[in-house]
PDB file of N, CA and C in Angstrom:
ATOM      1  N   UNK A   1       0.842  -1.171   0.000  1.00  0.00           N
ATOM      2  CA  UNK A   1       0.000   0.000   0.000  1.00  0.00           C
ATOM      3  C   UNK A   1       0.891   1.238   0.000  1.00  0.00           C
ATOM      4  N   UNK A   2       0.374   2.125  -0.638  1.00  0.00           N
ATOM      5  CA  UNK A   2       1.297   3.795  -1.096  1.00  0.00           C
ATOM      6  C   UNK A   2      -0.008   4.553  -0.188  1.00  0.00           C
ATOM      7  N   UNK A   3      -0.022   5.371   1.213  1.00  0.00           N
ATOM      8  CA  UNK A   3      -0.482   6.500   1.566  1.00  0.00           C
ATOM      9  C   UNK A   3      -0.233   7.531   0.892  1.00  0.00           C
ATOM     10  N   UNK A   4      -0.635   8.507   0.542  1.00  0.00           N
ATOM     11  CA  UNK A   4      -0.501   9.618   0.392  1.00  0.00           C
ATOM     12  C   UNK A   4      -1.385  10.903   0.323  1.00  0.00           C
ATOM     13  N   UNK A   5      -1.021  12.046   0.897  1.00  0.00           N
ATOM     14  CA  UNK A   5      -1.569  13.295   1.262  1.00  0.00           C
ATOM     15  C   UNK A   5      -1.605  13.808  -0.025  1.00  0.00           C
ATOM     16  N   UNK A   6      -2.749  14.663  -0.729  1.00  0.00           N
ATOM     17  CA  UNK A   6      -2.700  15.579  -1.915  1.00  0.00           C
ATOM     18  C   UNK A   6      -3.634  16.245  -1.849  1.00  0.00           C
ATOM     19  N   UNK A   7      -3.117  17.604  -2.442  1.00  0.00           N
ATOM     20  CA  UNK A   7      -4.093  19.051  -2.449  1.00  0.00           C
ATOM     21  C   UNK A   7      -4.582  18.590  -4.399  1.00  0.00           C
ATOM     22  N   UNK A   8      -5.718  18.746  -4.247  1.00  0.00           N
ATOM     23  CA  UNK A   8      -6.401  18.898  -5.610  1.00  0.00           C
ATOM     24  C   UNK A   8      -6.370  20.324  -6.279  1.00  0.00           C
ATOM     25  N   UNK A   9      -6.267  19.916  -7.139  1.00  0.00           N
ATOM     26  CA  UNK A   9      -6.237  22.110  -7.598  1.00  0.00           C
ATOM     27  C   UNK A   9      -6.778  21.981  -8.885  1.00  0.00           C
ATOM     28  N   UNK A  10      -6.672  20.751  -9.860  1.00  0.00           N
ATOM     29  CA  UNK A  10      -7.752  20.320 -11.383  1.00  0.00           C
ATOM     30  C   UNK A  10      -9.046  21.003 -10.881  1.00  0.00           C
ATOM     31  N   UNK A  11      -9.207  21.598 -12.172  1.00  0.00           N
ATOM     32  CA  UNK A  11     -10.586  22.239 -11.877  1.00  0.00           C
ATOM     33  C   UNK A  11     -11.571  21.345 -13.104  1.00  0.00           C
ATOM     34  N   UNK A  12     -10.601  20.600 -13.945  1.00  0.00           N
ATOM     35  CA  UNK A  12     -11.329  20.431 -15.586  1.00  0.00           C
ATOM     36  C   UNK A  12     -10.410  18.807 -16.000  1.00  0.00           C
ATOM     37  N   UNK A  13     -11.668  18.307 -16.102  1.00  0.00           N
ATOM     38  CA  UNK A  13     -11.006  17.307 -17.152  1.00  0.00           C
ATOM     39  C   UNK A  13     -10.010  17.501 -18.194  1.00  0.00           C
ATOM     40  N   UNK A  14     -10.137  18.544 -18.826  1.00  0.00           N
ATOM     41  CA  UNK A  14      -8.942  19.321 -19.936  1.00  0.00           C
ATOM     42  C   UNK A  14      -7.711  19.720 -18.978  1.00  0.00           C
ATOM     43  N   UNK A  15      -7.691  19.683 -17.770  1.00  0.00           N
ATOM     44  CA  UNK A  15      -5.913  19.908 -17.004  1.00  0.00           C
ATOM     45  C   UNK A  15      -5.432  18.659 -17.045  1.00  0.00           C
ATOM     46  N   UNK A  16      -5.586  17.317 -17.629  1.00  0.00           N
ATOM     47  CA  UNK A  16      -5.220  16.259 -17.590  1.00  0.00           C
ATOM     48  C   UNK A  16      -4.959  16.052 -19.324  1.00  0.00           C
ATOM     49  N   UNK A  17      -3.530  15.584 -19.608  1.00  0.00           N
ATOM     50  CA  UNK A  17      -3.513  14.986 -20.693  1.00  0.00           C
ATOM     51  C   UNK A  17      -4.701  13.660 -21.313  1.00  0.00           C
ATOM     52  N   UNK A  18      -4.766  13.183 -19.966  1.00  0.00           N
ATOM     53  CA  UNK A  18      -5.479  11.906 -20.638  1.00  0.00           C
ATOM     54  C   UNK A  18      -5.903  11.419 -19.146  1.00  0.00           C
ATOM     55  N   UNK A  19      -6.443  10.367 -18.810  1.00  0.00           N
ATOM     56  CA  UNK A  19      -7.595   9.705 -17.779  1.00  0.00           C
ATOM     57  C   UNK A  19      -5.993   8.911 -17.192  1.00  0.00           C
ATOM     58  N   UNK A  20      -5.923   9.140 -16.048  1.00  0.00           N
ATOM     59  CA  UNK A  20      -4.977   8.723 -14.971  1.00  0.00           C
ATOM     60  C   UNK A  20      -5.642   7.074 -14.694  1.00  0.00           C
ATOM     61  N   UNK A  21      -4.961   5.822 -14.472  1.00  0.00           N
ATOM     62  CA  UNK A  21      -5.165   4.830 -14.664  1.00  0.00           C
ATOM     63  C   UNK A  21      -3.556   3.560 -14.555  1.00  0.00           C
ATOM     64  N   UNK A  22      -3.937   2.698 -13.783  1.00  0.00           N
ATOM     65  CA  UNK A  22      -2.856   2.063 -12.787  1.00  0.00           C
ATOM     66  C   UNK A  22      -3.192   1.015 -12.176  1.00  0.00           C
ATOM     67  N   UNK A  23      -2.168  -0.021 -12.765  1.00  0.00           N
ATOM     68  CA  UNK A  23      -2.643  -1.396 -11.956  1.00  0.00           C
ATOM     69  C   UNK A  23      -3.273  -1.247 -10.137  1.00  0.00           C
ATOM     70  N   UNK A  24      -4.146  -1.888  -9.888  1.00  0.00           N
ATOM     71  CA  UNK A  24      -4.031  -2.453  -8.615  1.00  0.00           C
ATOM     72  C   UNK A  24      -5.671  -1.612  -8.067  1.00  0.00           C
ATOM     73  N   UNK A  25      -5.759  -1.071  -6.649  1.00  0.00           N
ATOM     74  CA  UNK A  25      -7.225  -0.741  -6.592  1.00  0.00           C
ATOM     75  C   UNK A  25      -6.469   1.120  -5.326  1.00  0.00           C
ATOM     76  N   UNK A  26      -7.734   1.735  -5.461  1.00  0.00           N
ATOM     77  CA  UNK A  26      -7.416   3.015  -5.074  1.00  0.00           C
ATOM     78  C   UNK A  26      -8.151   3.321  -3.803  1.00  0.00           C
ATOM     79  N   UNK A  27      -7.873   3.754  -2.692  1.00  0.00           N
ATOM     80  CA  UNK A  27      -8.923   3.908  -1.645  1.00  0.00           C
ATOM     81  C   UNK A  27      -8.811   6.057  -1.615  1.00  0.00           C
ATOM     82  N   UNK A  28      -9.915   6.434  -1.627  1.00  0.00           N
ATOM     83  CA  UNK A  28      -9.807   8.167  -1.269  1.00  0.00           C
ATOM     84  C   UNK A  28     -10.371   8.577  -0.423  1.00  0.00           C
ATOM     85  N   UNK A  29     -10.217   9.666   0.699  1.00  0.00           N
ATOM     86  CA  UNK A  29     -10.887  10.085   1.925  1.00  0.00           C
ATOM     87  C   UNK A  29     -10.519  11.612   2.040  1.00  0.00           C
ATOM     88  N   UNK A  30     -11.803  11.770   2.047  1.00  0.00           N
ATOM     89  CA  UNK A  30     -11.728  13.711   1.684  1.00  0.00           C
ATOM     90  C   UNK A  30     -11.356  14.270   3.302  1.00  0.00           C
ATOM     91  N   UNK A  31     -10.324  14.964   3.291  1.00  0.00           N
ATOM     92  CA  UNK A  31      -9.780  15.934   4.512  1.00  0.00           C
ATOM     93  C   UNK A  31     -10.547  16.971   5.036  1.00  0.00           C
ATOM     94  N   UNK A  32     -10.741  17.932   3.349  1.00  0.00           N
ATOM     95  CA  UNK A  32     -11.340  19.418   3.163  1.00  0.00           C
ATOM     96  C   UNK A  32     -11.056  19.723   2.187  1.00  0.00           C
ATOM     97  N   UNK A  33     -12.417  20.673   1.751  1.00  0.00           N
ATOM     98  CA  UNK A  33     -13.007  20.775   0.637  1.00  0.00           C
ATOM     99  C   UNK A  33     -13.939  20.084  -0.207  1.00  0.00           C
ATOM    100  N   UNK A  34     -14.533  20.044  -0.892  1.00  0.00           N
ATOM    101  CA  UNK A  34     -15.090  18.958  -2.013  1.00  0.00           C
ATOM    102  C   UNK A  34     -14.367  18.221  -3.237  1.00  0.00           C
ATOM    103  N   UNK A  35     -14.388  17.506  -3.230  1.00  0.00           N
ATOM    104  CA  UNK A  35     -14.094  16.957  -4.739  1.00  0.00           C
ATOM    105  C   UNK A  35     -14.923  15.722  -5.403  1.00  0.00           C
ATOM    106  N   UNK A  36     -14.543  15.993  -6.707  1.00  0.00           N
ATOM    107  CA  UNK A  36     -15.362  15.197  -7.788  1.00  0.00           C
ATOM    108  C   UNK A  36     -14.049  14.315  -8.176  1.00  0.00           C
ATOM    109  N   UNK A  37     -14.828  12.811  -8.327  1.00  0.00           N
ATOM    110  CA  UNK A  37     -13.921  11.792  -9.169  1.00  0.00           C
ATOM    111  C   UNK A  37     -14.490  11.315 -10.185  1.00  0.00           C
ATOM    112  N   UNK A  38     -14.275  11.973 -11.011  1.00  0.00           N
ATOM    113  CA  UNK A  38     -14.731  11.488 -12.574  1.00  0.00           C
ATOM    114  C   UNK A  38     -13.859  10.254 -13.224  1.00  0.00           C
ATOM    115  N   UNK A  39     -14.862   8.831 -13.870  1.00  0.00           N
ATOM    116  CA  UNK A  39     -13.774   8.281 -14.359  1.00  0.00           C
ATOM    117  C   UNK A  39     -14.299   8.399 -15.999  1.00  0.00           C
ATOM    118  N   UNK A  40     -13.849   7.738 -16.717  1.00  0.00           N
ATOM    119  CA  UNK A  40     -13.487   7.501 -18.189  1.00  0.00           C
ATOM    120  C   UNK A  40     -14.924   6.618 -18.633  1.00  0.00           C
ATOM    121  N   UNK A  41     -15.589   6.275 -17.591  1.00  0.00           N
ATOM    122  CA  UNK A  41     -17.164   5.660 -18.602  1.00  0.00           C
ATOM    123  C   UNK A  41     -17.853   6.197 -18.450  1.00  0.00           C
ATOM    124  N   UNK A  42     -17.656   7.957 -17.809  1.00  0.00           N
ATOM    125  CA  UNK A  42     -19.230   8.412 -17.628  1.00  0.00           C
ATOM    126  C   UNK A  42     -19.384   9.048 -16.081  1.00  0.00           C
ATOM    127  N   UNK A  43     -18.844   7.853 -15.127  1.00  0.00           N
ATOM    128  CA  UNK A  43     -19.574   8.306 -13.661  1.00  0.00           C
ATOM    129  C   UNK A  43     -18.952   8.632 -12.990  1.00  0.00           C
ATOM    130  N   UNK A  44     -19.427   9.583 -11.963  1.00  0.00           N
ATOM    131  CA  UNK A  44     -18.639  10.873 -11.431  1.00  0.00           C
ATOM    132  C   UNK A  44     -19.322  10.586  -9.937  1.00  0.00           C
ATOM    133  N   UNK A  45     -18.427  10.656  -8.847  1.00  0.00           N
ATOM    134  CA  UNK A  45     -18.708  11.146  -7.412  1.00  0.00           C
ATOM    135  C   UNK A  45     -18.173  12.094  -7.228  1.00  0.00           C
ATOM    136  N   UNK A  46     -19.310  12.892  -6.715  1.00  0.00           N
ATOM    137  CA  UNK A  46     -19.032  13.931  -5.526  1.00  0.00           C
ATOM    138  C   UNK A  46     -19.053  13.737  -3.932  1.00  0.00           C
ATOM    139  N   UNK A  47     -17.811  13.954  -3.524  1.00  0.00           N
ATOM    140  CA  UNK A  47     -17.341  13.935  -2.072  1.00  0.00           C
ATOM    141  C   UNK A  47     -17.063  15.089  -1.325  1.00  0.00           C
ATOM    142  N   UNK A  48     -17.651  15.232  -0.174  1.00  0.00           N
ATOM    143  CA  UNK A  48     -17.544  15.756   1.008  1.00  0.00           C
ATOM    144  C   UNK A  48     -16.625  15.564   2.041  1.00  0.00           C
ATOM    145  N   UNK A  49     -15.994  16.516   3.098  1.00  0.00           N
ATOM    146  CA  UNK A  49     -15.399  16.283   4.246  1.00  0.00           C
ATOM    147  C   UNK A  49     -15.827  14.931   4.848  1.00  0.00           C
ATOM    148  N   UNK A  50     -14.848  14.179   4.762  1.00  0.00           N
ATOM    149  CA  UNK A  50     -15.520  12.652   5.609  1.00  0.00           C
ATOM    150  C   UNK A  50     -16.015  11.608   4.953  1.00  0.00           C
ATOM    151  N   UNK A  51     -15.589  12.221   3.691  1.00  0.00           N
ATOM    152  CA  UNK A  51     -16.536  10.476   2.446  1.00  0.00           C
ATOM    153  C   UNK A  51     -15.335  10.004   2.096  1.00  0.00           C
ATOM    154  N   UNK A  52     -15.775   8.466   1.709  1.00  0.00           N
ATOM    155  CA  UNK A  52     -14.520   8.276   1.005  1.00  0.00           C
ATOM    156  C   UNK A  52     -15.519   7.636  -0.073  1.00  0.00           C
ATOM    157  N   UNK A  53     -14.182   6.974  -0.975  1.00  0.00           N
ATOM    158  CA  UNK A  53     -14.455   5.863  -2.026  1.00  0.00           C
ATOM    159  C   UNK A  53     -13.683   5.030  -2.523  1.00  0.00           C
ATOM    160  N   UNK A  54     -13.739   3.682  -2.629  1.00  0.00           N
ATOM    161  CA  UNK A  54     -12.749   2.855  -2.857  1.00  0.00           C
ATOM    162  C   UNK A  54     -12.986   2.157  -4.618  1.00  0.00           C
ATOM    163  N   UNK A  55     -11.631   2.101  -5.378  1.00  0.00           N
ATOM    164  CA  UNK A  55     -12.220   1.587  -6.416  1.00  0.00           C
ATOM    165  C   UNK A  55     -10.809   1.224  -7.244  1.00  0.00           C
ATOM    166  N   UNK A  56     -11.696   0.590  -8.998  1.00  0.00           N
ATOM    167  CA  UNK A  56     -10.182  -0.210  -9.857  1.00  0.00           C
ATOM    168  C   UNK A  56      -9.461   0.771 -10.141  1.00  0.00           C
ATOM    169  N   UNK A  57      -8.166   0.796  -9.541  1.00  0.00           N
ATOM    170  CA  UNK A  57      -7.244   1.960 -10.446  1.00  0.00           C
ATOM    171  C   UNK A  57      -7.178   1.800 -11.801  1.00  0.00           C
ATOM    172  N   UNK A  58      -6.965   0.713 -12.468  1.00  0.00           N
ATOM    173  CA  UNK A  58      -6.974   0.408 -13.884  1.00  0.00           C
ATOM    174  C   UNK A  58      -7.907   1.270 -14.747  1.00  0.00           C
ATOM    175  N   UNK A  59      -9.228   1.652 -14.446  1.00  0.00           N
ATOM    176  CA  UNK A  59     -10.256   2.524 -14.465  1.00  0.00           C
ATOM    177  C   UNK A  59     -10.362   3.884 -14.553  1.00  0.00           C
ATOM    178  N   UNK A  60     -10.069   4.693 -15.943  1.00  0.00           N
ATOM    179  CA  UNK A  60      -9.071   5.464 -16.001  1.00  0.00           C
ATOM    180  C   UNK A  60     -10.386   6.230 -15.192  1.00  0.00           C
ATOM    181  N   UNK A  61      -9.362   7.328 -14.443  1.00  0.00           N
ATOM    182  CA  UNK A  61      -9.642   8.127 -13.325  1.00  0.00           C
ATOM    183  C   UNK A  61      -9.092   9.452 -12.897  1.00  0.00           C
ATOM    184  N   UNK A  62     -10.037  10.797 -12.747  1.00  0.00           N
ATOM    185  CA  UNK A  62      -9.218  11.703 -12.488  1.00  0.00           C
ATOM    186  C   UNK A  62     -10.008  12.586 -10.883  1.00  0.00           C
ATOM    187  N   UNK A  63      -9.362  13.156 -10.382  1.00  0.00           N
ATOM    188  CA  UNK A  63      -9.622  14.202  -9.058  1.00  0.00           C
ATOM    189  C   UNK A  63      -9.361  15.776  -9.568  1.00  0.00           C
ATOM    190  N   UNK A  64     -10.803  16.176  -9.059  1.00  0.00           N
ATOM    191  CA  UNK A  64     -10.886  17.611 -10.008  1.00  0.00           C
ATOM    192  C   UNK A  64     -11.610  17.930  -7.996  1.00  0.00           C
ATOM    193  N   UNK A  65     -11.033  19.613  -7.784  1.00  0.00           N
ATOM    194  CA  UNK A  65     -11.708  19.556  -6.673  1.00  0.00           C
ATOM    195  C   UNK A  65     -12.815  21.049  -7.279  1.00  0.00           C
ATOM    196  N   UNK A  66     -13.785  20.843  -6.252  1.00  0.00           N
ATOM    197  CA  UNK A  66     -15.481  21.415  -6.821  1.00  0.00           C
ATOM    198  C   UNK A  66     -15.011  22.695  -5.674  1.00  0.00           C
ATOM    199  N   UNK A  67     -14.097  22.946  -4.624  1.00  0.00           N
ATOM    200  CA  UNK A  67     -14.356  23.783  -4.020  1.00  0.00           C
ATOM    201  C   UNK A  67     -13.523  25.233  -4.801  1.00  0.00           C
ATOM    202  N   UNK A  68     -13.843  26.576  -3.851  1.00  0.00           N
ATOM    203  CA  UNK A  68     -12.906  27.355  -4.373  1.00  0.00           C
ATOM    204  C   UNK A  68     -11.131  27.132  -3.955  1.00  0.00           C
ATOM    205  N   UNK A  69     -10.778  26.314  -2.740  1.00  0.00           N
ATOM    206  CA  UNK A  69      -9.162  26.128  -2.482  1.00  0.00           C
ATOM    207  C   UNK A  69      -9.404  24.912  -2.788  1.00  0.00           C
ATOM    208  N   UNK A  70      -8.298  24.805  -3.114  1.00  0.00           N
ATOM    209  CA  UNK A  70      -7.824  23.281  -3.086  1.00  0.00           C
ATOM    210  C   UNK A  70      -8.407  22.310  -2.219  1.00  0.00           C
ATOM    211  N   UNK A  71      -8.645  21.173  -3.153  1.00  0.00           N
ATOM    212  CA  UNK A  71      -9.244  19.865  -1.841  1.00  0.00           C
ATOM    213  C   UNK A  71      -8.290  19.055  -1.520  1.00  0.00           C
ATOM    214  N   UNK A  72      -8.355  18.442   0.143  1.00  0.00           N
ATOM    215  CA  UNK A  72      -7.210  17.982   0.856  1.00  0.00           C
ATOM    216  C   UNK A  72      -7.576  16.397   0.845  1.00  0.00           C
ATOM    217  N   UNK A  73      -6.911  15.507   0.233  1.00  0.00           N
ATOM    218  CA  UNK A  73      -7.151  14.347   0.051  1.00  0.00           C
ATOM    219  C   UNK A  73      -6.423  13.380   0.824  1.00  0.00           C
ATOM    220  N   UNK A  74      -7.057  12.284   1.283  1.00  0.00           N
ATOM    221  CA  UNK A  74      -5.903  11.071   1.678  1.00  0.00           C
ATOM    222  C   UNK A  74      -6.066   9.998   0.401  1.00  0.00           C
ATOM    223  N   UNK A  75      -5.184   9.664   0.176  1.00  0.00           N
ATOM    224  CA  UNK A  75      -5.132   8.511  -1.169  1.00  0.00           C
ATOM    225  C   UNK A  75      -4.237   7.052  -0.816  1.00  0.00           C
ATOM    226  N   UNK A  76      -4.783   6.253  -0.542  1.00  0.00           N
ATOM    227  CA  UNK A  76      -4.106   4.940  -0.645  1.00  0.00           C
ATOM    228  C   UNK A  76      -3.914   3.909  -1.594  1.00  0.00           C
ATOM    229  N   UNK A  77      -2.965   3.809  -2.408  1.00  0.00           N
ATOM    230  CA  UNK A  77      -3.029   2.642  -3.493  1.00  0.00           C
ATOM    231  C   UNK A  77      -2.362   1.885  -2.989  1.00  0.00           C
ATOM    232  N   UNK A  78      -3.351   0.804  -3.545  1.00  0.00           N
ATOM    233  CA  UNK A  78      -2.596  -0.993  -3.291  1.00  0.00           C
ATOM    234  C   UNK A  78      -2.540  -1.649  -4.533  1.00  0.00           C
ATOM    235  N   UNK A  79      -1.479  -2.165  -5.183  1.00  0.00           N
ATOM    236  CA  UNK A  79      -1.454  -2.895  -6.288  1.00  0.00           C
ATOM    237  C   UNK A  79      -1.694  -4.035  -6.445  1.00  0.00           C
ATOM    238  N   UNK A  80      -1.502  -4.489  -7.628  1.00  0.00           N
ATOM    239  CA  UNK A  80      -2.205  -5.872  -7.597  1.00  0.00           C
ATOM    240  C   UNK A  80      -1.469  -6.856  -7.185  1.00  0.00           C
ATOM    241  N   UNK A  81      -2.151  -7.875  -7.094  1.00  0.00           N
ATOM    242  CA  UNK A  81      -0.989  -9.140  -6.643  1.00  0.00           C
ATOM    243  C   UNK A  81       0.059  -9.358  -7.687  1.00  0.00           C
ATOM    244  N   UNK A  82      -0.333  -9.624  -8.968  1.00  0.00           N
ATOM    245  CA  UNK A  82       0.335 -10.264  -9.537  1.00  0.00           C
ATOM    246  C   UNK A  82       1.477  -9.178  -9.887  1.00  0.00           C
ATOM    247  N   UNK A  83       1.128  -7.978  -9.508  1.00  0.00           N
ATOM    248  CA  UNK A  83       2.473  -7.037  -9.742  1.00  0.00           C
ATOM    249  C   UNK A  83       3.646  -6.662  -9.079  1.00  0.00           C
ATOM    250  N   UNK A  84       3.306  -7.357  -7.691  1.00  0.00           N
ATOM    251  CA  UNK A  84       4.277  -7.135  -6.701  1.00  0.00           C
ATOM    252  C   UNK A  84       5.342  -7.611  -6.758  1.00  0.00           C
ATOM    253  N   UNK A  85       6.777  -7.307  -6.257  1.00  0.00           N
ATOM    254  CA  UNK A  85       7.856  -8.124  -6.560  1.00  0.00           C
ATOM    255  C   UNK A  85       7.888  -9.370  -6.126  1.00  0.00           C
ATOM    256  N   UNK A  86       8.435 -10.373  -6.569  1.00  0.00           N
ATOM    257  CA  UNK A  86       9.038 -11.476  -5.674  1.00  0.00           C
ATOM    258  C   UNK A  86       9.498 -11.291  -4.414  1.00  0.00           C
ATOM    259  N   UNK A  87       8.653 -11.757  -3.559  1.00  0.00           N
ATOM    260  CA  UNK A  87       9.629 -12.181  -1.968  1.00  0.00           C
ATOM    261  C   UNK A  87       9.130 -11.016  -1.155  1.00  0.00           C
ATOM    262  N   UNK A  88       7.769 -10.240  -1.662  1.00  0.00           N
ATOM    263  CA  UNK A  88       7.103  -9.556  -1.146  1.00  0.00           C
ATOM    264  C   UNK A  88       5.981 -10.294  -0.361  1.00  0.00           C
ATOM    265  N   UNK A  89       5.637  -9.465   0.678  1.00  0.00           N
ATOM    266  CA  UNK A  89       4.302 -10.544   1.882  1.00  0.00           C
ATOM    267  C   UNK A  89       3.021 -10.531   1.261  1.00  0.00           C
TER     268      UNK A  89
END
């Protein structure tokens, strides 16, 4: 598993070259602010202080935040099994 802290500042699907997308599965938990997770077939959550959502990273995926500052995110990725190194637990 990869923790990590991130400020959202995408306001637009167009600040992304292309739909963000990555072996293994994604967990998100909103800090502050709002944000929207739009993926690549269409469906979009909107999150609040205190929501999360767990889902396929493979699934192309982007974080656009809906507030006026930046939204404060926790992000955990876990990859897949079959990608992990050898001689990993």
């Amino acid at each position: 598993m990869v923790p990590m802290r991130a400020h959202i500042r995408a306001r637009a699907v167009s600040d992304f070259p292309e739909y963000i997308r990555h072996s293994g599965e994604e967990f998100v938990f909103v800090l502050g602010g709002k944000l929207e997770l739009r993926f690549e077939s269409g469906k979009s959550f909107r999150l609040m202080p205190g929501d999360s959502l767990y889902f396929d990273s493979s699934v192309g995926h982007v974080y656009l935040s809906l507030s006026q500052d930046d939204a404060d995110v926790l992000v955990c990725c876990v990859d897949a099994d079959e990608h992990r190194p050898n001689g990993a637990i």
